[in-house]
C-alpha atoms as a PDB file:
ATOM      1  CA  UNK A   1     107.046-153.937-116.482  1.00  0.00           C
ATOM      2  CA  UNK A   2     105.003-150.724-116.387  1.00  0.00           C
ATOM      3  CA  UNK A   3     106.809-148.921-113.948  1.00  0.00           C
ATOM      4  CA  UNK A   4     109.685-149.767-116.099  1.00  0.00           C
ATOM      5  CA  UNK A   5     107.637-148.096-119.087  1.00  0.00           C
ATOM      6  CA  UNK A   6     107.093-145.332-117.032  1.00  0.00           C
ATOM      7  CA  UNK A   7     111.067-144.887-116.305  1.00  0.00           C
ATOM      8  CA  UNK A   8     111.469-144.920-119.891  1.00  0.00           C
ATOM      9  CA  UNK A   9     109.003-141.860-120.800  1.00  0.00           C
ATOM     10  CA  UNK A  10     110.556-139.813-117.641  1.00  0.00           C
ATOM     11  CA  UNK A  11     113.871-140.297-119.287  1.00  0.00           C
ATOM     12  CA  UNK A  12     112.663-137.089-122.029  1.00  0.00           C
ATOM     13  CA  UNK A  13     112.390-135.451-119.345  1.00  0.00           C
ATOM     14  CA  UNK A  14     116.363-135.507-119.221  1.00  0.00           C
ATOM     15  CA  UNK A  15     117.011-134.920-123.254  1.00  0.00           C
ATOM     16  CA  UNK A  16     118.089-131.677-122.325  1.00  0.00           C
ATOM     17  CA  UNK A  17     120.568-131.606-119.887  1.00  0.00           C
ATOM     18  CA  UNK A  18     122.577-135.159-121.990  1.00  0.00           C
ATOM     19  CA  UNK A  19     121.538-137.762-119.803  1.00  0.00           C
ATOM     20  CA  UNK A  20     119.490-139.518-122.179  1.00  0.00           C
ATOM     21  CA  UNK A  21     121.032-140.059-125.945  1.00  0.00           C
ATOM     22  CA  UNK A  22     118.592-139.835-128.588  1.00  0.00           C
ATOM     23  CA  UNK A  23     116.665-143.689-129.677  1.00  0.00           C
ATOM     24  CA  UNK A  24     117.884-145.387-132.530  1.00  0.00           C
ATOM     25  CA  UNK A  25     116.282-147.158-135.073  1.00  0.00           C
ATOM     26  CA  UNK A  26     117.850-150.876-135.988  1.00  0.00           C
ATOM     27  CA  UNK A  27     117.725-153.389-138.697  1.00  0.00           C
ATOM     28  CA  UNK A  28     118.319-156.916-136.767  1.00  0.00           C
ATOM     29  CA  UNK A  29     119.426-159.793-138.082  1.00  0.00           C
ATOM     30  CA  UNK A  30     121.080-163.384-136.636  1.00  0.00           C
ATOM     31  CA  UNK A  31     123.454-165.852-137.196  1.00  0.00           C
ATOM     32  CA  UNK A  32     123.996-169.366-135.579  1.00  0.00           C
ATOM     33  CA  UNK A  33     123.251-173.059-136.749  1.00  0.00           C
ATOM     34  CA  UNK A  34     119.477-171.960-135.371  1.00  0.00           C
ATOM     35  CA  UNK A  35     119.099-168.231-136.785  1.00  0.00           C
ATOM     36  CA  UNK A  36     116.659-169.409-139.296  1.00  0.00           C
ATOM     37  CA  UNK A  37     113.823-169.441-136.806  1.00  0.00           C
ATOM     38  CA  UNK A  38     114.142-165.603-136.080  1.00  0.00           C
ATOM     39  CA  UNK A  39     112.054-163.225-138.827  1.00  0.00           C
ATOM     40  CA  UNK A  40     112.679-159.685-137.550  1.00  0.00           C
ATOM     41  CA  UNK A  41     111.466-156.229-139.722  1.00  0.00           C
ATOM     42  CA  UNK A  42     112.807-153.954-137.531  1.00  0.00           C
ATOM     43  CA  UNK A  43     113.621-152.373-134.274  1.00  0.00           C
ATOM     44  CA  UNK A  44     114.497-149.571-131.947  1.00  0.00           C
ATOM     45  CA  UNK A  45     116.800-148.856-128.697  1.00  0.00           C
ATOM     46  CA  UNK A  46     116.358-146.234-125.621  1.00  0.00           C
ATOM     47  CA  UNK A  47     119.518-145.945-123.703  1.00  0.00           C
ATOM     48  CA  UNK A  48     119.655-143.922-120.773  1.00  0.00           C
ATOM     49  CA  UNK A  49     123.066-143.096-120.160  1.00  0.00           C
ATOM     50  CA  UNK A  50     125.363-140.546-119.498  1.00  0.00           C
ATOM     51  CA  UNK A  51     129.463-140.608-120.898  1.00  0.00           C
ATOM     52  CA  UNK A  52     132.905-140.118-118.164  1.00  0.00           C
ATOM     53  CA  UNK A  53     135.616-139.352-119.836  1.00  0.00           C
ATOM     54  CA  UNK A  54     138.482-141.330-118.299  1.00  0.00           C
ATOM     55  CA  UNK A  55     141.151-138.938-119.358  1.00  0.00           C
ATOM     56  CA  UNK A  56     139.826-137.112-116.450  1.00  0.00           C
ATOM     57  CA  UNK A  57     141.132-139.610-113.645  1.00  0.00           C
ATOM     58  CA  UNK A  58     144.156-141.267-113.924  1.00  0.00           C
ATOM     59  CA  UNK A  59     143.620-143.837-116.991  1.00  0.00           C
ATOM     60  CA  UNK A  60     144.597-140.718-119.925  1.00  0.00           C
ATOM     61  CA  UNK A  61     144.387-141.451-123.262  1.00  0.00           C
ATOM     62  CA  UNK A  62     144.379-138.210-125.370  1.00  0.00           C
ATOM     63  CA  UNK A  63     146.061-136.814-127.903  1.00  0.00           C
ATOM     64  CA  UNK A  64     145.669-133.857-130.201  1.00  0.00           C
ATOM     65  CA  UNK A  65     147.820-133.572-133.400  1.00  0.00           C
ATOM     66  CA  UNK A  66     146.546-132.051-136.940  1.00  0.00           C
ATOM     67  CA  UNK A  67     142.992-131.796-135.181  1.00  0.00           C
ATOM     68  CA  UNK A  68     142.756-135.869-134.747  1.00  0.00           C
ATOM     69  CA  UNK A  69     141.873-136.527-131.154  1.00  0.00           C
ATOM     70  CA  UNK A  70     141.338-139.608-129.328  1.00  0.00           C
ATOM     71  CA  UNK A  71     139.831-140.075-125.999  1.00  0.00           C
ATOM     72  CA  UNK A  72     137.891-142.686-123.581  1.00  0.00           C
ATOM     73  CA  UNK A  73     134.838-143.233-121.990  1.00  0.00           C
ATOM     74  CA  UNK A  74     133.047-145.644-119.899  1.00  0.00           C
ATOM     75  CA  UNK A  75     129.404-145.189-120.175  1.00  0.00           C
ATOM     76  CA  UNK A  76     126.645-146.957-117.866  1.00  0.00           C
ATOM     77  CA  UNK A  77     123.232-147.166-119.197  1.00  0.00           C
ATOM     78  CA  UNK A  78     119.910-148.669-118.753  1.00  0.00           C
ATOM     79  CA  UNK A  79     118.379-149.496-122.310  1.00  0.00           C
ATOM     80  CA  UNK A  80     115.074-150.690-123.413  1.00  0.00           C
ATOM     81  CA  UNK A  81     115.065-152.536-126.251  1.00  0.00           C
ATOM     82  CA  UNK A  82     112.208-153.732-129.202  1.00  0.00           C
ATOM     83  CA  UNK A  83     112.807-156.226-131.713  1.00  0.00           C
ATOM     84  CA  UNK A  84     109.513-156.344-134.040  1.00  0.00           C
ATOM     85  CA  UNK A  85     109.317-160.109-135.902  1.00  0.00           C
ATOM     86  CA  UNK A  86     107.262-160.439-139.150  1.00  0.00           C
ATOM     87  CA  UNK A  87     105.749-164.220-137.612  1.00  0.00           C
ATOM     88  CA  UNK A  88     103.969-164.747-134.668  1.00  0.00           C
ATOM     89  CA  UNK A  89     106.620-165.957-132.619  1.00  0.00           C
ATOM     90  CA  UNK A  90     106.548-167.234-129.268  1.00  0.00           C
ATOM     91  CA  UNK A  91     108.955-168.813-126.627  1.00  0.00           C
ATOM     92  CA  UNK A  92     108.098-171.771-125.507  1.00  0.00           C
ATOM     93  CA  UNK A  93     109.883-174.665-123.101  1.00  0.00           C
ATOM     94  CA  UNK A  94     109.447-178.163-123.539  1.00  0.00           C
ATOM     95  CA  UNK A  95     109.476-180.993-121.292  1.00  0.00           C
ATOM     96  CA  UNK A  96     113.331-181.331-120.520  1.00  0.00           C
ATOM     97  CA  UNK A  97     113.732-177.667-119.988  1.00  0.00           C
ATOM     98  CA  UNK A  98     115.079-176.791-123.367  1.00  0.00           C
ATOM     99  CA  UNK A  99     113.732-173.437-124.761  1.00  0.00           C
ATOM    100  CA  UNK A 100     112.730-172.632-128.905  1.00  0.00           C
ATOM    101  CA  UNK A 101     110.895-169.969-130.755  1.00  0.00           C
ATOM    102  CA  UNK A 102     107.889-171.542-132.120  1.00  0.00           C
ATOM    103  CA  UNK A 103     105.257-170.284-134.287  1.00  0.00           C
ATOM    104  CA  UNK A 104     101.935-169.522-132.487  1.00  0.00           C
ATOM    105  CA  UNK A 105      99.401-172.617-134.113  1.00  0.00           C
ATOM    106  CA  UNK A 106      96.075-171.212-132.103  1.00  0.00           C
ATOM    107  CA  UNK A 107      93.219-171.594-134.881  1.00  0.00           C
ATOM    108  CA  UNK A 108      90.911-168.911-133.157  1.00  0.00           C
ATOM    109  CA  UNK A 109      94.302-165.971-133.827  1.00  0.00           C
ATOM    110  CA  UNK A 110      94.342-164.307-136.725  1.00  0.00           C
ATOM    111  CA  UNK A 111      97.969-162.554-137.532  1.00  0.00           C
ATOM    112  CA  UNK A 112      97.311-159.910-140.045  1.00  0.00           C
ATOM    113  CA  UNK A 113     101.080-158.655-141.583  1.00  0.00           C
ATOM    114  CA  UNK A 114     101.266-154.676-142.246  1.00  0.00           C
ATOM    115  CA  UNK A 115     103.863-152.190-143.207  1.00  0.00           C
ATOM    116  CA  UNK A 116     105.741-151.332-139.916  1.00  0.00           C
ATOM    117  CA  UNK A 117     104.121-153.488-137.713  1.00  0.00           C
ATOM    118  CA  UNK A 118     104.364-156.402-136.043  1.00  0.00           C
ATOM    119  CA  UNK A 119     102.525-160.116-135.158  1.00  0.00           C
ATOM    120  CA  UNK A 120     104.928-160.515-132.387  1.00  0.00           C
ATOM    121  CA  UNK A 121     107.322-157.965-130.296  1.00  0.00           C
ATOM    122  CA  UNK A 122     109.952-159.104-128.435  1.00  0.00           C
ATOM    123  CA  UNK A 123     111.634-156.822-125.688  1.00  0.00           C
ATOM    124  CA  UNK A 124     115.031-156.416-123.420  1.00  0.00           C
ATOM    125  CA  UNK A 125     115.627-154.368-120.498  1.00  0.00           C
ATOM    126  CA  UNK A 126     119.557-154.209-120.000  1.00  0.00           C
ATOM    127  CA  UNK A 127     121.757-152.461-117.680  1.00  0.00           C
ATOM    128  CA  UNK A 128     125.500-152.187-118.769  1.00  0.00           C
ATOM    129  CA  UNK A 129     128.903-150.253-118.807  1.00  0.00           C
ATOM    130  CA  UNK A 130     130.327-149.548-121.898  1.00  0.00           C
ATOM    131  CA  UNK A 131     134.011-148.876-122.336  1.00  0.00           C
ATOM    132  CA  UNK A 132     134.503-147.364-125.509  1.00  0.00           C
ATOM    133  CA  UNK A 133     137.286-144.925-127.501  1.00  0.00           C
ATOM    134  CA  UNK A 134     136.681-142.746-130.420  1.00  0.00           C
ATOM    135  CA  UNK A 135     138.823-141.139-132.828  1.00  0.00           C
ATOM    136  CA  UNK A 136     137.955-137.670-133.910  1.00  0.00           C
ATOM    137  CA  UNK A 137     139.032-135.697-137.263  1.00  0.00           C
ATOM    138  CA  UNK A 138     136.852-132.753-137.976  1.00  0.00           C
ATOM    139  CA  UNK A 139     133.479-133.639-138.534  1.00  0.00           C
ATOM    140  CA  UNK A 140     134.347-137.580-138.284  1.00  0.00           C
ATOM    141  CA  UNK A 141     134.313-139.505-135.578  1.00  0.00           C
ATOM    142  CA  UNK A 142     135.101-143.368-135.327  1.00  0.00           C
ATOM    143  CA  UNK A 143     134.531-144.855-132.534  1.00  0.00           C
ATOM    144  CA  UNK A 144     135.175-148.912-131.352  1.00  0.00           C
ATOM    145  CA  UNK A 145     133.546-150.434-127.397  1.00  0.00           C
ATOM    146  CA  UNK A 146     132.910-153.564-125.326  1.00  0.00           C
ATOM    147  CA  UNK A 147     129.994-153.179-123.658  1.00  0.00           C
ATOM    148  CA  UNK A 148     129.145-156.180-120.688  1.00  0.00           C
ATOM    149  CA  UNK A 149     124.823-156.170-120.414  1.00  0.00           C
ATOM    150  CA  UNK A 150     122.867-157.955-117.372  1.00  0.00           C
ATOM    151  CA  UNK A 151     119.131-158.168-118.460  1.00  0.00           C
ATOM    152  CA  UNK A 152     116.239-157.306-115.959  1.00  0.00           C
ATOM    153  CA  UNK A 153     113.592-157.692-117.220  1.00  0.00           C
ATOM    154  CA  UNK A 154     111.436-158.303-120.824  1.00  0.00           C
ATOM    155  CA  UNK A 155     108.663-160.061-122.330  1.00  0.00           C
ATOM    156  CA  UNK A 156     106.908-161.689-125.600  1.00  0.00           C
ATOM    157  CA  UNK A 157     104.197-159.776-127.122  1.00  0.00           C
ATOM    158  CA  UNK A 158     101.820-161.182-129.648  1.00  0.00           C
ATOM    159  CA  UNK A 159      99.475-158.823-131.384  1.00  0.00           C
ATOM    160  CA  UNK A 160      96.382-160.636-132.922  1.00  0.00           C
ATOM    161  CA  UNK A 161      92.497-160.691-133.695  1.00  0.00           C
ATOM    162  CA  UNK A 162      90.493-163.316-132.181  1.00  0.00           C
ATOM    163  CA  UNK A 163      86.902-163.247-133.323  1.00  0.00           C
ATOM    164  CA  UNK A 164      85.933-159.717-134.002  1.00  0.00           C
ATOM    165  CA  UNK A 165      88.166-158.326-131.189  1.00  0.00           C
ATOM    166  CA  UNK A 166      91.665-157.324-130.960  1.00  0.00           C
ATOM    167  CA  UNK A 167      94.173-159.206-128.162  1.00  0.00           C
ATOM    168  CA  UNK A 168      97.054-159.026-127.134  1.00  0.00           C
ATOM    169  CA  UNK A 169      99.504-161.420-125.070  1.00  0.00           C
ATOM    170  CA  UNK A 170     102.351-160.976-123.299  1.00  0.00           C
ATOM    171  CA  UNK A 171     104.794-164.027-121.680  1.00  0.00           C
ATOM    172  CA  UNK A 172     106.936-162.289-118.970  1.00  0.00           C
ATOM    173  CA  UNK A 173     110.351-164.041-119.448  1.00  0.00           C
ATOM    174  CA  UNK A 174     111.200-164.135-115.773  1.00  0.00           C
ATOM    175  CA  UNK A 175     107.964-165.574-115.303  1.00  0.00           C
ATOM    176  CA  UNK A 176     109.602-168.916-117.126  1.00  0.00           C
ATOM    177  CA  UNK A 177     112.958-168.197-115.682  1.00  0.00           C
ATOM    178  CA  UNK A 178     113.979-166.407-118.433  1.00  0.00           C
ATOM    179  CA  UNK A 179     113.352-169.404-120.822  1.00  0.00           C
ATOM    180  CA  UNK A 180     117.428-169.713-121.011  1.00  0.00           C
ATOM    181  CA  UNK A 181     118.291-166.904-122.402  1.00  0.00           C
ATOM    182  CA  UNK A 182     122.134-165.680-121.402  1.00  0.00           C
ATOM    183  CA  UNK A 183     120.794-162.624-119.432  1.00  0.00           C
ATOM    184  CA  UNK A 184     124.629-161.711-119.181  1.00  0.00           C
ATOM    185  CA  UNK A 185     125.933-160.752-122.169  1.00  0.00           C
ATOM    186  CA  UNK A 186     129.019-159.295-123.885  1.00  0.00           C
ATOM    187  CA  UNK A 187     128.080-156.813-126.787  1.00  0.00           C
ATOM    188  CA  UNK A 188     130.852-155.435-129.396  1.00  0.00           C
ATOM    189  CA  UNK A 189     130.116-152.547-131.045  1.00  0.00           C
ATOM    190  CA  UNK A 190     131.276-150.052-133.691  1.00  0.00           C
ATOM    191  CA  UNK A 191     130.213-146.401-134.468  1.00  0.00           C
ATOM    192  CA  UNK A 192     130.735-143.829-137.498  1.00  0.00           C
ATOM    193  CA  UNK A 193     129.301-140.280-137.098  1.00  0.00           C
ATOM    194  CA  UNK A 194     129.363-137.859-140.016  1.00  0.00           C
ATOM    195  CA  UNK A 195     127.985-134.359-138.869  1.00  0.00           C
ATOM    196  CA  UNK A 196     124.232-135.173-137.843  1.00  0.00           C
ATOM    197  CA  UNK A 197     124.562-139.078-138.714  1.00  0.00           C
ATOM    198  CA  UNK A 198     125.639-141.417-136.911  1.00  0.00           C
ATOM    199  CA  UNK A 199     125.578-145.261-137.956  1.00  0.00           C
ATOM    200  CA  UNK A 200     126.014-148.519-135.243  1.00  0.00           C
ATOM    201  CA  UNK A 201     126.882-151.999-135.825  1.00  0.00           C
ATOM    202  CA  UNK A 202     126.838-154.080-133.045  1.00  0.00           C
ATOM    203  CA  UNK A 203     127.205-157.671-132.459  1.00  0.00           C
ATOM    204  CA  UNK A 204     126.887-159.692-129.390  1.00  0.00           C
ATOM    205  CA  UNK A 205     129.888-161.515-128.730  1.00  0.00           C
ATOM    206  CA  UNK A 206     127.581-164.684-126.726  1.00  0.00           C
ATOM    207  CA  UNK A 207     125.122-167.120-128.092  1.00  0.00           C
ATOM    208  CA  UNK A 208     121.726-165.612-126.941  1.00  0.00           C
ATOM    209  CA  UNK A 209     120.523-168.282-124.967  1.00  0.00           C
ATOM    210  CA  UNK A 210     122.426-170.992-122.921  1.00  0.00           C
ATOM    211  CA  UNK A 211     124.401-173.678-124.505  1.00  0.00           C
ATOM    212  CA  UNK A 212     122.380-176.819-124.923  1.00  0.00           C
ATOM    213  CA  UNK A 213     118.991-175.485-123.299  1.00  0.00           C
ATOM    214  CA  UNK A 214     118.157-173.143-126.294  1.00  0.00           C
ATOM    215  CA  UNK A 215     118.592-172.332-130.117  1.00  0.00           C
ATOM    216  CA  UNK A 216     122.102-171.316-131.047  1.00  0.00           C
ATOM    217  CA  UNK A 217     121.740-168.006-132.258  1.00  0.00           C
ATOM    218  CA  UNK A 218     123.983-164.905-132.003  1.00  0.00           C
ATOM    219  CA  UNK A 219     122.064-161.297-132.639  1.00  0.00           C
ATOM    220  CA  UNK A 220     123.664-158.192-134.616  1.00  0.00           C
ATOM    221  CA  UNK A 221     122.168-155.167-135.474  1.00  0.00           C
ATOM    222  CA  UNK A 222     122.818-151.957-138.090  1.00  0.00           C
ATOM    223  CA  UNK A 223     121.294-148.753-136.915  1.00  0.00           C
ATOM    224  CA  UNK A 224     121.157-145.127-137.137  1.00  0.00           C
ATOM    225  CA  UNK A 225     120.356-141.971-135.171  1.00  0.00           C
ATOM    226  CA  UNK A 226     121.025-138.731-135.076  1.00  0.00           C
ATOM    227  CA  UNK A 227     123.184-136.551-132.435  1.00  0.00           C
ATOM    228  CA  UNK A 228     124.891-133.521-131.919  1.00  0.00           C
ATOM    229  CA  UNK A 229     127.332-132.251-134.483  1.00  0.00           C
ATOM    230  CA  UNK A 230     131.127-133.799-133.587  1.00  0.00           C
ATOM    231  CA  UNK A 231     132.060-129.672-133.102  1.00  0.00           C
ATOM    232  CA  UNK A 232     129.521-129.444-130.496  1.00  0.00           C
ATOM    233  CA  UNK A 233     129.804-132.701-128.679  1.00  0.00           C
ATOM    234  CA  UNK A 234     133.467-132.277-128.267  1.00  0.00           C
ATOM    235  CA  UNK A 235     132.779-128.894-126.806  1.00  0.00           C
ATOM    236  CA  UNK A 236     130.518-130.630-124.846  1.00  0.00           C
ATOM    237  CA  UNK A 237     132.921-133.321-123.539  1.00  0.00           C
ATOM    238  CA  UNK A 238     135.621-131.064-123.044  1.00  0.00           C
ATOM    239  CA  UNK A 239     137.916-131.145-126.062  1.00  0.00           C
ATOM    240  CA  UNK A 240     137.834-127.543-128.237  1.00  0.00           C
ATOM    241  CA  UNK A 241     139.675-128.050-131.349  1.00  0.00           C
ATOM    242  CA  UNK A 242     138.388-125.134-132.445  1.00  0.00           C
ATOM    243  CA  UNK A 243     140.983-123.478-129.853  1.00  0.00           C
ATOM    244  CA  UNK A 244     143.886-125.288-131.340  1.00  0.00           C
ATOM    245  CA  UNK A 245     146.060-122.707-132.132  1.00  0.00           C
ATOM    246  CA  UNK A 246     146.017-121.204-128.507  1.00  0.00           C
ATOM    247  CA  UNK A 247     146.569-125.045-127.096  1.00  0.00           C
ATOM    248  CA  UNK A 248     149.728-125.370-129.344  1.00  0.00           C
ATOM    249  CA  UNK A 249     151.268-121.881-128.378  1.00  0.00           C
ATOM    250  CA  UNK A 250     151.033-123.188-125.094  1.00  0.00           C
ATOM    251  CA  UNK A 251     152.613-126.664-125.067  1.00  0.00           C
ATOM    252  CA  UNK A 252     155.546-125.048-126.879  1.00  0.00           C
ATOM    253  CA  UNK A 253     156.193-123.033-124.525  1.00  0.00           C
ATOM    254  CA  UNK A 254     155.903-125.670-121.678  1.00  0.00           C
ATOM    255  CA  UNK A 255     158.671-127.327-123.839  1.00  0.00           C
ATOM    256  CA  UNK A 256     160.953-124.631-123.759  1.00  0.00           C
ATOM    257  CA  UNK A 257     160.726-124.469-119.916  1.00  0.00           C
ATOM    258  CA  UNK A 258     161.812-128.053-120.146  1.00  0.00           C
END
């Protein structure tokens, strides 16, 4: 896990050259007949990925009309992902294999609840290919993906004071083969950028761990971060609205050569 963490702070390294998109910060939250034993404050996400455009091979999907464009992109990543819970939850599997959250009951732990922090951490290290296409007007972009995610790796984290000391524990999931979780997954999201701002809802289309061998619970998330002004990006990835005029005078006069 810590040469994992170490990946992870290399990856500013990148920042510059648009390898690595900036982290964003998520509200979770979870629905299923089980969704009642998850208490989560917060989170965050660090992607490392980088966007093709597929209008430059064969699959083109791209239009420009009244400065609305619309193009493609597949975009592999490796993400590392924190979801901060406001009880001191644990994972635990019981005799016939079947996996639930349950609240740590040690007497000698004392879970102290602050502002922005956390009893218990749990973490997600995904690799995945999204496909996704966004519609851009001006400053606006919309943008709608699938995104299929194979977890590698994550862990438990409890943060607690036991006598006058401070402790920490982590349970390694694949240490407990993965205590059931669906380690594939299937993740819808959808994105709205305004200038600087750019919002995320996502929603994961699969129950989070197997059927029958752990709570039914689906996870979604609202987030936010900020990237590069729409102007810029689409510079960036190729498209120049800004040189409109000069791309119109041109198509019409491919037209009249047809």
């Amino acid at each position: 896990m810590k040469k994992i963490q170490c990946l992870f702070l290399l990856a500013f390294l990148f920042a510059n050259i648009g390898v690595v998109s900036s982290q964003d910060y998520r509200y979770y939250f979870f629905d299923g007949d089980d969704s009642e034993q998850l208490n989560p404050i917060w989170g965050w996400n660090l992607p490392i990925e980088y966007d093709f455009r597929l209008d430059r091979t064969k699959l083109k999907h791209r239009y420009e009309k009244n400065k609305l464009l619309f193009s493609s992109f597949i975009t592999p990543s490796l993400s590392y992902e924190n979801i901060y819970m406001n009880d001191q939850l644990t994972i635990q599997m019981d005799s016939t294999g079947v996996a639930s959250y349950q609240t740590d009951d040690n007497p000698d732990r004392t879970y102290e609840k602050k502002f922005l922090s956390y009893q218990s951490k749990h973490r997600f290290v995904n690799i995945g290919a999204m496909l996704k296409g966004e519609v851009y007007f001006n400053s606006i972009s919309i943008g709608v993906g699938i995104k299929p995610t194979y977890m590698i790796g994550g862990n438990v984290k409890l943060r607690y004071t036991e006598g006058d000391e401070r402790q920490k524990t982590t349970i390694r999931y694949k240490d407990n083969d993965y205590f059931n979780l669906n380690r594939f997954q299937m993740l819808g999201v959808v994105t709205l950028q305004v200038s600087y701002l750019k919002l995320n809802f996502g929603r994961e289309l699969m129950p989070m761990f197997q059927e029958n061998l752990g709570p039914s619970i689906f996870k979604n998330y609202v987030s936010f971060d900020f990237a590069m002004p729409l102007s810029r990006s689409a510079k960036k990835k190729g498209f120049d609205w800004m040189d409109k005029d000069n791309d119109s005078e041109d198509e019409d006069e491919k037209m009249k050569d047809i």
